[in-house]
N, C-alpha and C. Protein backbone atom coordinates (compact mmCIF):
# COMPACT_ATOMS: atom_id res chain seq x y z
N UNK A 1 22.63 41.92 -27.18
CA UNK A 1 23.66 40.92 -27.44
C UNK A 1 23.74 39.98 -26.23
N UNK A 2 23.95 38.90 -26.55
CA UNK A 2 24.27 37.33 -25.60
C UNK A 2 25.40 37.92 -25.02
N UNK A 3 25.07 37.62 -23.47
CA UNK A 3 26.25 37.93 -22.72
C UNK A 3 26.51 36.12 -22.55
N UNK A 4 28.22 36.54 -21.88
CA UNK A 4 28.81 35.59 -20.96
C UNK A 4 29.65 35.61 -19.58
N UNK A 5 29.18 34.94 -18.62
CA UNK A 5 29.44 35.24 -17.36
C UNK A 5 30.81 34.49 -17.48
N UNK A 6 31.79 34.61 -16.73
CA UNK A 6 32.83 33.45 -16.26
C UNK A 6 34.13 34.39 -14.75
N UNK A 7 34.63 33.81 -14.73
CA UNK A 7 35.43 34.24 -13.31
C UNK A 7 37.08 34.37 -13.95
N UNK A 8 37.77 35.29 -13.40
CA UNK A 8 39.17 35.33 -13.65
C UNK A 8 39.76 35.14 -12.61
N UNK A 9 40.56 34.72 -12.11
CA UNK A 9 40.94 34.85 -10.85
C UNK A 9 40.54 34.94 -9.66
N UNK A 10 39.22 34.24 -9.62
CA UNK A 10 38.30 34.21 -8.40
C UNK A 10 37.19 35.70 -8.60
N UNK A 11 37.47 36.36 -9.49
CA UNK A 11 36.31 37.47 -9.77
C UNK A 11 35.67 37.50 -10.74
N UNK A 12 34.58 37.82 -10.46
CA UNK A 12 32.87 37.79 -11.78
C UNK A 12 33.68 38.65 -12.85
N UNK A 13 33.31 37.92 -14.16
CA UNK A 13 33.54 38.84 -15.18
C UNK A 13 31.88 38.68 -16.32
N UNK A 14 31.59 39.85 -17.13
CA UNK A 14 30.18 39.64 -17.57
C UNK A 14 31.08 40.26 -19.01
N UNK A 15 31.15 39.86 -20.31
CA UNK A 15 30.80 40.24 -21.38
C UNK A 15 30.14 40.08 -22.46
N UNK A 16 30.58 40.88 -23.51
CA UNK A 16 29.78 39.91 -25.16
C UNK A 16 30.36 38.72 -25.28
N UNK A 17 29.15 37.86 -25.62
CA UNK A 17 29.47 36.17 -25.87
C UNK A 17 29.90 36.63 -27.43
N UNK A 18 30.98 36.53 -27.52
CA UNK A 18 31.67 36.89 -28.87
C UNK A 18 33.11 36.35 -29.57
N UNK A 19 33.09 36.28 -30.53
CA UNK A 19 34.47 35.42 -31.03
C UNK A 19 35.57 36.00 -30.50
N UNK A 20 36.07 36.65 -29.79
CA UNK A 20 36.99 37.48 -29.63
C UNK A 20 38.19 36.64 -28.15
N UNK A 21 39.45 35.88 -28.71
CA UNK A 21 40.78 35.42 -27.64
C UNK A 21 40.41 36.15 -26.40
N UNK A 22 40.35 34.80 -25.58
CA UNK A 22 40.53 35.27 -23.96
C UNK A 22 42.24 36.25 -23.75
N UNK A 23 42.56 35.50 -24.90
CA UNK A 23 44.05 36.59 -24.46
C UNK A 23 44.08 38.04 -24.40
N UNK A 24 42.96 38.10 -25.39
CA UNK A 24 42.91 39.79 -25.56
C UNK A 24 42.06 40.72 -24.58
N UNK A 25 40.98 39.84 -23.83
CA UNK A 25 40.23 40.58 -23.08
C UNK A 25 41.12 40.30 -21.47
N UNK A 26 42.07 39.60 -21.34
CA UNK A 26 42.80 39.33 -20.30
C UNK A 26 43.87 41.20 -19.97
N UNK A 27 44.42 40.67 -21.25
CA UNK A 27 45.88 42.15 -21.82
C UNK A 27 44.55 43.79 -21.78
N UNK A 28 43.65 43.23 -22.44
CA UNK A 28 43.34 44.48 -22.82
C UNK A 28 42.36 45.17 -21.82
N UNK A 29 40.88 44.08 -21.76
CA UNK A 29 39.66 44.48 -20.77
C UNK A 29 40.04 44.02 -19.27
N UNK A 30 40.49 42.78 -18.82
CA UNK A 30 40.71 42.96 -16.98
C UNK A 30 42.25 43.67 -16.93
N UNK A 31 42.47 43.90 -18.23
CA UNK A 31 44.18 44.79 -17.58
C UNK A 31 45.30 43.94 -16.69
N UNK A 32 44.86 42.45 -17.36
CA UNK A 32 45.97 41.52 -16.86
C UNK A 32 47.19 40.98 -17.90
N UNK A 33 48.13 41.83 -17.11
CA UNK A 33 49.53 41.73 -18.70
C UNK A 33 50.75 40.62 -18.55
N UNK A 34 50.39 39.64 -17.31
CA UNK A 34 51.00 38.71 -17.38
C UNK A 34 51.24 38.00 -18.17
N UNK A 35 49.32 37.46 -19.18
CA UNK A 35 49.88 36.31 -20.49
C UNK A 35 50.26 37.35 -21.34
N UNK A 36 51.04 36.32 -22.05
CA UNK A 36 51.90 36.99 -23.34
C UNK A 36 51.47 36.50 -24.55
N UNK A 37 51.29 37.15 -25.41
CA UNK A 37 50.95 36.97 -27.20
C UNK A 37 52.31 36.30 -27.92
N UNK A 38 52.60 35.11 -28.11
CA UNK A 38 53.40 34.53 -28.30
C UNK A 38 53.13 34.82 -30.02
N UNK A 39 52.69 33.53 -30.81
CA UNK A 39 52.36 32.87 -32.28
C UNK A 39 50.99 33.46 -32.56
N UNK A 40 50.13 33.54 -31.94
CA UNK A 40 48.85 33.69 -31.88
C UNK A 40 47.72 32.58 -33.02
N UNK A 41 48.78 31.36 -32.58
CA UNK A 41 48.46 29.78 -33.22
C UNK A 41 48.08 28.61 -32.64
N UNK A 42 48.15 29.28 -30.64
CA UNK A 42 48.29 28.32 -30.09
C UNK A 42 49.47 27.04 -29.88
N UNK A 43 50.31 27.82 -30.58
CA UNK A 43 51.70 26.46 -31.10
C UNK A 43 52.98 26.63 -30.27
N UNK A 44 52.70 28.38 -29.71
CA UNK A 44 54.04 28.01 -28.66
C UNK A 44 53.53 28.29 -27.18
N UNK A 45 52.97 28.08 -27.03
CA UNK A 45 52.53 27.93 -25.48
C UNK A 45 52.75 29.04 -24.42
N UNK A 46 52.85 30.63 -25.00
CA UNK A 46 53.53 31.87 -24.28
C UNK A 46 52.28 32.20 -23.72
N UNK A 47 50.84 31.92 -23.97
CA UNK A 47 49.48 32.31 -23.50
C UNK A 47 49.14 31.84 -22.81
N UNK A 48 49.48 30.44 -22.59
CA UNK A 48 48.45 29.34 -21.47
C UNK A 48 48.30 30.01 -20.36
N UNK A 49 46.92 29.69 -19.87
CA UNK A 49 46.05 29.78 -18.85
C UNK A 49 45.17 28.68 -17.89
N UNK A 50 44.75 28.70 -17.09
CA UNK A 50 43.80 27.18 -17.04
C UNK A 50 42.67 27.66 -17.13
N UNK A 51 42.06 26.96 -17.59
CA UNK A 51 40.60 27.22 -17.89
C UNK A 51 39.99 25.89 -17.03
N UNK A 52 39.10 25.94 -15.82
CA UNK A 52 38.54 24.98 -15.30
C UNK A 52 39.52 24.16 -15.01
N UNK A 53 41.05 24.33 -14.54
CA UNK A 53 41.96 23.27 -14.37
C UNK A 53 43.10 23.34 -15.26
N UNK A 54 42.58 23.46 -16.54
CA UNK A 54 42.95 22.54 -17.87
C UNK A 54 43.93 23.84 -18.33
N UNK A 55 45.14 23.21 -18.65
CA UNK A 55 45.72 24.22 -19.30
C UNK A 55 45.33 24.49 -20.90
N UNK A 56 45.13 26.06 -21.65
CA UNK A 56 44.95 26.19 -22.71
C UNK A 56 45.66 27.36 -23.32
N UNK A 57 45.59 27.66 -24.52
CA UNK A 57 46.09 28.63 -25.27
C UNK A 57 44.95 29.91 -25.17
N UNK A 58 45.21 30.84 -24.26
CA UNK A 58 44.56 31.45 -24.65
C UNK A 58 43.98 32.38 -25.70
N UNK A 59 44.85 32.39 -26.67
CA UNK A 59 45.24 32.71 -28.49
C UNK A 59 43.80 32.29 -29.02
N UNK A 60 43.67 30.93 -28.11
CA UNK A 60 42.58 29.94 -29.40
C UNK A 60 41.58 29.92 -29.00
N UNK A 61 41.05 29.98 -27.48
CA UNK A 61 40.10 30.36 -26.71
C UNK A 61 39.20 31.61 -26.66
N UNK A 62 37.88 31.18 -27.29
CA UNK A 62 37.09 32.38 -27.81
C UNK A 62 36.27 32.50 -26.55
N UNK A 63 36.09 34.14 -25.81
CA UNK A 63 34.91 34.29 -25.06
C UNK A 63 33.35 33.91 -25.06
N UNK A 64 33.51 33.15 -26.64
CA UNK A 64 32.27 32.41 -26.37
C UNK A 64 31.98 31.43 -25.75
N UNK A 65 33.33 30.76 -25.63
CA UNK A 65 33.41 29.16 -25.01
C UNK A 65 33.62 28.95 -23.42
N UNK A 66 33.45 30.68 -23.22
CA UNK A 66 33.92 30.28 -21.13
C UNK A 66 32.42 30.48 -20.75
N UNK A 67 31.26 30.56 -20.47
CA UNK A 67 30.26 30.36 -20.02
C UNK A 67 30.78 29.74 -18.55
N UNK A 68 30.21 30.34 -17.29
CA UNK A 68 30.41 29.35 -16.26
C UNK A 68 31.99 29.22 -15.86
N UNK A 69 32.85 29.73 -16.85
CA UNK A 69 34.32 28.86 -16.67
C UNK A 69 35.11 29.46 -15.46
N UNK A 70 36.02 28.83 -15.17
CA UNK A 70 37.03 29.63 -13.80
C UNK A 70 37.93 29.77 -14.79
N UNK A 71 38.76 30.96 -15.05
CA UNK A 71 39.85 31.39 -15.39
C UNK A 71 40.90 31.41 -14.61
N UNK A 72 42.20 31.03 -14.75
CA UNK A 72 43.35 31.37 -13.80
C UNK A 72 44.50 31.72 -14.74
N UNK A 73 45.04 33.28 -14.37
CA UNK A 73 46.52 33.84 -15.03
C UNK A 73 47.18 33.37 -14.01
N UNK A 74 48.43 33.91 -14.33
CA UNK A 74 49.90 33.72 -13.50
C UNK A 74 49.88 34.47 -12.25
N UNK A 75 48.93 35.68 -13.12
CA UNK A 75 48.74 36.78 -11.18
C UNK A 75 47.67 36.04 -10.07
N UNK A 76 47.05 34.66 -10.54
CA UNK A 76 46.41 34.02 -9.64
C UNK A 76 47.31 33.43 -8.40
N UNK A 77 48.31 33.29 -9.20
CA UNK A 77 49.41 32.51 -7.97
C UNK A 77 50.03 33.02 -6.62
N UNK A 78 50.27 34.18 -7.27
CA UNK A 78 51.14 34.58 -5.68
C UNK A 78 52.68 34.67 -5.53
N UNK A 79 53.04 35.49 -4.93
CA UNK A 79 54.71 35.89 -5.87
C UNK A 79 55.23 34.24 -4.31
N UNK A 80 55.02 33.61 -3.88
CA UNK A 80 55.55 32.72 -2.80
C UNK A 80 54.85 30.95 -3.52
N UNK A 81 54.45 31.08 -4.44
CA UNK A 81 53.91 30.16 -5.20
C UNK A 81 55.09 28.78 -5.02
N UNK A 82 55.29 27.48 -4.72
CA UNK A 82 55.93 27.04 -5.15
C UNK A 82 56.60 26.83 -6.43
N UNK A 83 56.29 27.26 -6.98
CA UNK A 83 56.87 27.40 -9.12
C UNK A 83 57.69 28.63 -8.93
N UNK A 84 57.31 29.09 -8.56
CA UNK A 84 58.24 30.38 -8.44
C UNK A 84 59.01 30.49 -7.28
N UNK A 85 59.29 29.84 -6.75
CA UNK A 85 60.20 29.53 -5.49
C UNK A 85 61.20 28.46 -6.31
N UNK A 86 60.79 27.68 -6.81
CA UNK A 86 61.58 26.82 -7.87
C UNK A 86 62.19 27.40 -9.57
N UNK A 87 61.49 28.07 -9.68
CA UNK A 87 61.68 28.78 -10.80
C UNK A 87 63.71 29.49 -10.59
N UNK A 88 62.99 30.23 -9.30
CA UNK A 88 64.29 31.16 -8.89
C UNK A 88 65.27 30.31 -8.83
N UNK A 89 65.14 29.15 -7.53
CA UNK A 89 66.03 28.08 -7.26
C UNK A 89 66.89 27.49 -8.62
N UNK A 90 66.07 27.21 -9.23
CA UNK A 90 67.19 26.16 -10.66
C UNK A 90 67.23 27.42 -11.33
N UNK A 91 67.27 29.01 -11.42
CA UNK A 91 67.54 29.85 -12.56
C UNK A 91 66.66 29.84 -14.10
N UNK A 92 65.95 29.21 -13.74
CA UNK A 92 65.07 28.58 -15.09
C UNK A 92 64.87 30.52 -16.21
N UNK A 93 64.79 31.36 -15.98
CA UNK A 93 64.72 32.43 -16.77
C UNK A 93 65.36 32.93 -17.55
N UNK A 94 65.59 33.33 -18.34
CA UNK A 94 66.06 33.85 -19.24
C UNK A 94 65.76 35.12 -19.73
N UNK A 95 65.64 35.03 -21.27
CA UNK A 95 64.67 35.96 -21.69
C UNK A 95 63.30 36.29 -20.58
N UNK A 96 62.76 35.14 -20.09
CA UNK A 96 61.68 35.01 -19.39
C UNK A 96 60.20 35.47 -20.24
N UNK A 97 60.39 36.09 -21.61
CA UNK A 97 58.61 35.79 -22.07
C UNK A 97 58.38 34.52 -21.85
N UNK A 98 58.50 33.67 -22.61
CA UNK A 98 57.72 32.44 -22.35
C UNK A 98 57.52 31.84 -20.25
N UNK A 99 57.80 32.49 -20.02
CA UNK A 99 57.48 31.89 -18.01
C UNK A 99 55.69 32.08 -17.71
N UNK A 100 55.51 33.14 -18.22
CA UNK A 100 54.20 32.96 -17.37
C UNK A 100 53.09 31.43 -18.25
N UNK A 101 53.60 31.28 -19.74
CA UNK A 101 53.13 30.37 -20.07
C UNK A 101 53.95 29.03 -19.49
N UNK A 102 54.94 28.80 -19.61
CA UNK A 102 55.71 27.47 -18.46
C UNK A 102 54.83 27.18 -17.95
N UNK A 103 55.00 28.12 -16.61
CA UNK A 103 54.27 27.99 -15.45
C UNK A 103 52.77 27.89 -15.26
N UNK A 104 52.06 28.20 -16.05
CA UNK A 104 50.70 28.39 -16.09
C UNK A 104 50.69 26.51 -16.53
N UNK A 105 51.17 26.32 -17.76
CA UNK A 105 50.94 24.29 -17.47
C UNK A 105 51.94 23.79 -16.85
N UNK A 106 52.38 24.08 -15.92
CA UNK A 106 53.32 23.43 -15.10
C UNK A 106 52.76 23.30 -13.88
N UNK A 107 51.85 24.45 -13.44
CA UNK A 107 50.67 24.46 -12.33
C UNK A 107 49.38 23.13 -12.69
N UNK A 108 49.19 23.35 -13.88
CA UNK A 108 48.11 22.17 -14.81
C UNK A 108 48.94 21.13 -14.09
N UNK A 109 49.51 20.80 -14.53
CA UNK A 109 50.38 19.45 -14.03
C UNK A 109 50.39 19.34 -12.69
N UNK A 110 51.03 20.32 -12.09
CA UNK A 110 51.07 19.39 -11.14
C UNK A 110 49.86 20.09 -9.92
N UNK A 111 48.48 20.15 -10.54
CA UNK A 111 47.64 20.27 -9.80
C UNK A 111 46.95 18.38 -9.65
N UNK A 112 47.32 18.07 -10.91
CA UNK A 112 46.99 16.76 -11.31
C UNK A 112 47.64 15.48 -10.57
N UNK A 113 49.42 15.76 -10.72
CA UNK A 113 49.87 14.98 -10.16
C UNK A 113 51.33 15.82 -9.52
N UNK A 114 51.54 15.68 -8.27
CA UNK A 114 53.04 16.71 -7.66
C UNK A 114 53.78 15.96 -7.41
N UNK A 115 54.05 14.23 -8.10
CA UNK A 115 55.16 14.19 -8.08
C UNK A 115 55.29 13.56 -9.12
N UNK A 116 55.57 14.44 -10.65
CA UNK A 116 55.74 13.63 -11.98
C UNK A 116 56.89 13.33 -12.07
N UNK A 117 57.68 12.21 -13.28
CA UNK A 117 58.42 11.80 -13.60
C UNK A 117 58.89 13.01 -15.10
N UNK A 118 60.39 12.85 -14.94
CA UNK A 118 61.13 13.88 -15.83
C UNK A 118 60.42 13.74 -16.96
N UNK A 119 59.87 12.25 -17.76
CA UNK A 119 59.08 12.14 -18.79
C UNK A 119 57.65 12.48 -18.77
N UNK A 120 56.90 12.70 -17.63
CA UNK A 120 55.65 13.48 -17.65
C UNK A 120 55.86 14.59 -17.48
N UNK A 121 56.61 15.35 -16.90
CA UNK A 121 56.82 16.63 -17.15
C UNK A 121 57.32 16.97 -18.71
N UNK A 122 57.98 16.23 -19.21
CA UNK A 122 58.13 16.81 -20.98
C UNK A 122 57.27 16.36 -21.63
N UNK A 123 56.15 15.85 -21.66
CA UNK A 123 55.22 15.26 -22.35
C UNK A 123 54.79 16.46 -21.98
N UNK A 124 53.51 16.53 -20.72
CA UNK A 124 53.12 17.70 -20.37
C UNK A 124 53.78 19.16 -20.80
N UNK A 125 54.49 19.66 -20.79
CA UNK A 125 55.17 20.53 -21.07
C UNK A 125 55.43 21.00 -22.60
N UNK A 126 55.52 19.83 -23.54
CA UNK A 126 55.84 20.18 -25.12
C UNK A 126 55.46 20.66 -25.73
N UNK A 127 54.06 21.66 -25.79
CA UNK A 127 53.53 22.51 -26.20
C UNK A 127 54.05 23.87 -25.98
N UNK A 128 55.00 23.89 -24.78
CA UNK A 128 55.46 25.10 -24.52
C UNK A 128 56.98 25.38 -25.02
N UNK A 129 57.13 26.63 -25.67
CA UNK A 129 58.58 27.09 -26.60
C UNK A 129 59.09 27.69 -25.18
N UNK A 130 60.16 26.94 -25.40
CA UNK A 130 61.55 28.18 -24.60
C UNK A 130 62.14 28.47 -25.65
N UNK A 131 62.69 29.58 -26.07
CA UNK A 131 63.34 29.99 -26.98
C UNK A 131 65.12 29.78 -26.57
N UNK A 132 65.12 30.10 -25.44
CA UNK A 132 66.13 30.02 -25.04
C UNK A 132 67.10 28.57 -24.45
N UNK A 133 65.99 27.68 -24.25
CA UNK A 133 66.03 26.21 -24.11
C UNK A 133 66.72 25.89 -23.15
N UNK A 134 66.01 26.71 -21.93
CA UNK A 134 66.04 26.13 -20.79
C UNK A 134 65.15 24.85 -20.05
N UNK A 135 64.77 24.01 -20.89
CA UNK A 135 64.12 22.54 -20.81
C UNK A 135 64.47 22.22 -19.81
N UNK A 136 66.40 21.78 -19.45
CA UNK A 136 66.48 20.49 -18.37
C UNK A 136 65.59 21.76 -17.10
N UNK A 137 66.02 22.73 -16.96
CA UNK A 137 65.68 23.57 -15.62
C UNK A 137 64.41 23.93 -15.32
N UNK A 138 63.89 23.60 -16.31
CA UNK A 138 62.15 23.90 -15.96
C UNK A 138 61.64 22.66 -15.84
N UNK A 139 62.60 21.45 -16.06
CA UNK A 139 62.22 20.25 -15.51
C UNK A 139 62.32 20.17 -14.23
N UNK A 140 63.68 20.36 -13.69
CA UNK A 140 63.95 20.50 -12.74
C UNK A 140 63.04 21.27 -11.61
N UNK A 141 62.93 22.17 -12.18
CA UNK A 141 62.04 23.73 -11.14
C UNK A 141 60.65 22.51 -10.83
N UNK A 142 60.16 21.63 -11.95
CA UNK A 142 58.63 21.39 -11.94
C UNK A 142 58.41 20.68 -10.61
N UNK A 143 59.92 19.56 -10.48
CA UNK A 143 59.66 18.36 -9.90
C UNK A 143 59.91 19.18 -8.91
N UNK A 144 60.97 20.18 -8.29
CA UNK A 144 61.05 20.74 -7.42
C UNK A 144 60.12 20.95 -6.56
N UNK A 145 59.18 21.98 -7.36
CA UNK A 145 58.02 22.22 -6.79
C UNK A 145 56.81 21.50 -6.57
N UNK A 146 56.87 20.23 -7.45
CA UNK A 146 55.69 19.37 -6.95
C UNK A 146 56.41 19.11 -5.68
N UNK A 147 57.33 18.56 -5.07
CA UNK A 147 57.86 18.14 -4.20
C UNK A 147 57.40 18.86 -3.01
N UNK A 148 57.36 19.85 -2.86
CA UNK A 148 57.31 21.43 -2.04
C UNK A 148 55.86 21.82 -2.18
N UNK A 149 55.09 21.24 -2.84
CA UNK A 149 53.85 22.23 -2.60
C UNK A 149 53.07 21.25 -1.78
């Protein structure tokens, strides 16, 4: 069987090049339980990851398609992360499932740009469900932390 090489967190990973969600070999094969299985539609944003930068669903993301790719979870960050220094600051949690997806395109963002406007941060951001609809504060936390990093 076709293997595929790609990196998680700065480490080699080798499996079957196979249809099978990066979400599941994240939770299940590297034993990383940070992303969360939201919809498994890609529609509420509880999975995102970056893939090469780019924030994605990892729900929709088949291990066939990372060849080469850099993977980054939430445990890439670092508990001193600016997002999570901001996170705490504005209270942004709640329930807190949906955070590691927040934060995972909230890092997307502002790897891109650290000091967005309240309207690029909700553009950017609208793929992701708070259930609990803490919006203004994870606005808040974003700009925070672009500010700070």
């Amino acid at each position: 069987m076709e293997k595929v090489n790609f990196q998680i967190n700065a480490k080699q990973y080798s499996t079957a090049k196979e249809e099978k969600p990066l979400l599941w070999y994240l939770r299940d094969d590297a034993k990383l339980k940070g992303t969360k299985f939201g919809c498994g539609k890609g529609l509420c944003g509880a999975c995102t990851v970056k893939v090469n930068g780019e924030a994605v669903r990892s729900c929709q993301t088949m291990l066939s398609e990372l060849s080469g790719a850099k993977v980054e979870t939430i445990e890439s960050l670092g508990d001193n992360h600016p997002l999570f220094v901001a996170w705490k600051k504005y209270n942004v949690p709640q329930c807190g499932y949906c955070q590691p997806g927040q934060i995972m395109s909230a890092s997307a963002l502002l790897d891109k740009n650290k000091r967005p406007t309240s309207e690029q941060v909700s553009e950017h951001m609208s793929g992701n469900i708070c259930r609990c609809g803490t919006y203004q504060r994870i606005s808040n936390a974003i700009q925070n932390a672009g500010v700070n990093s």
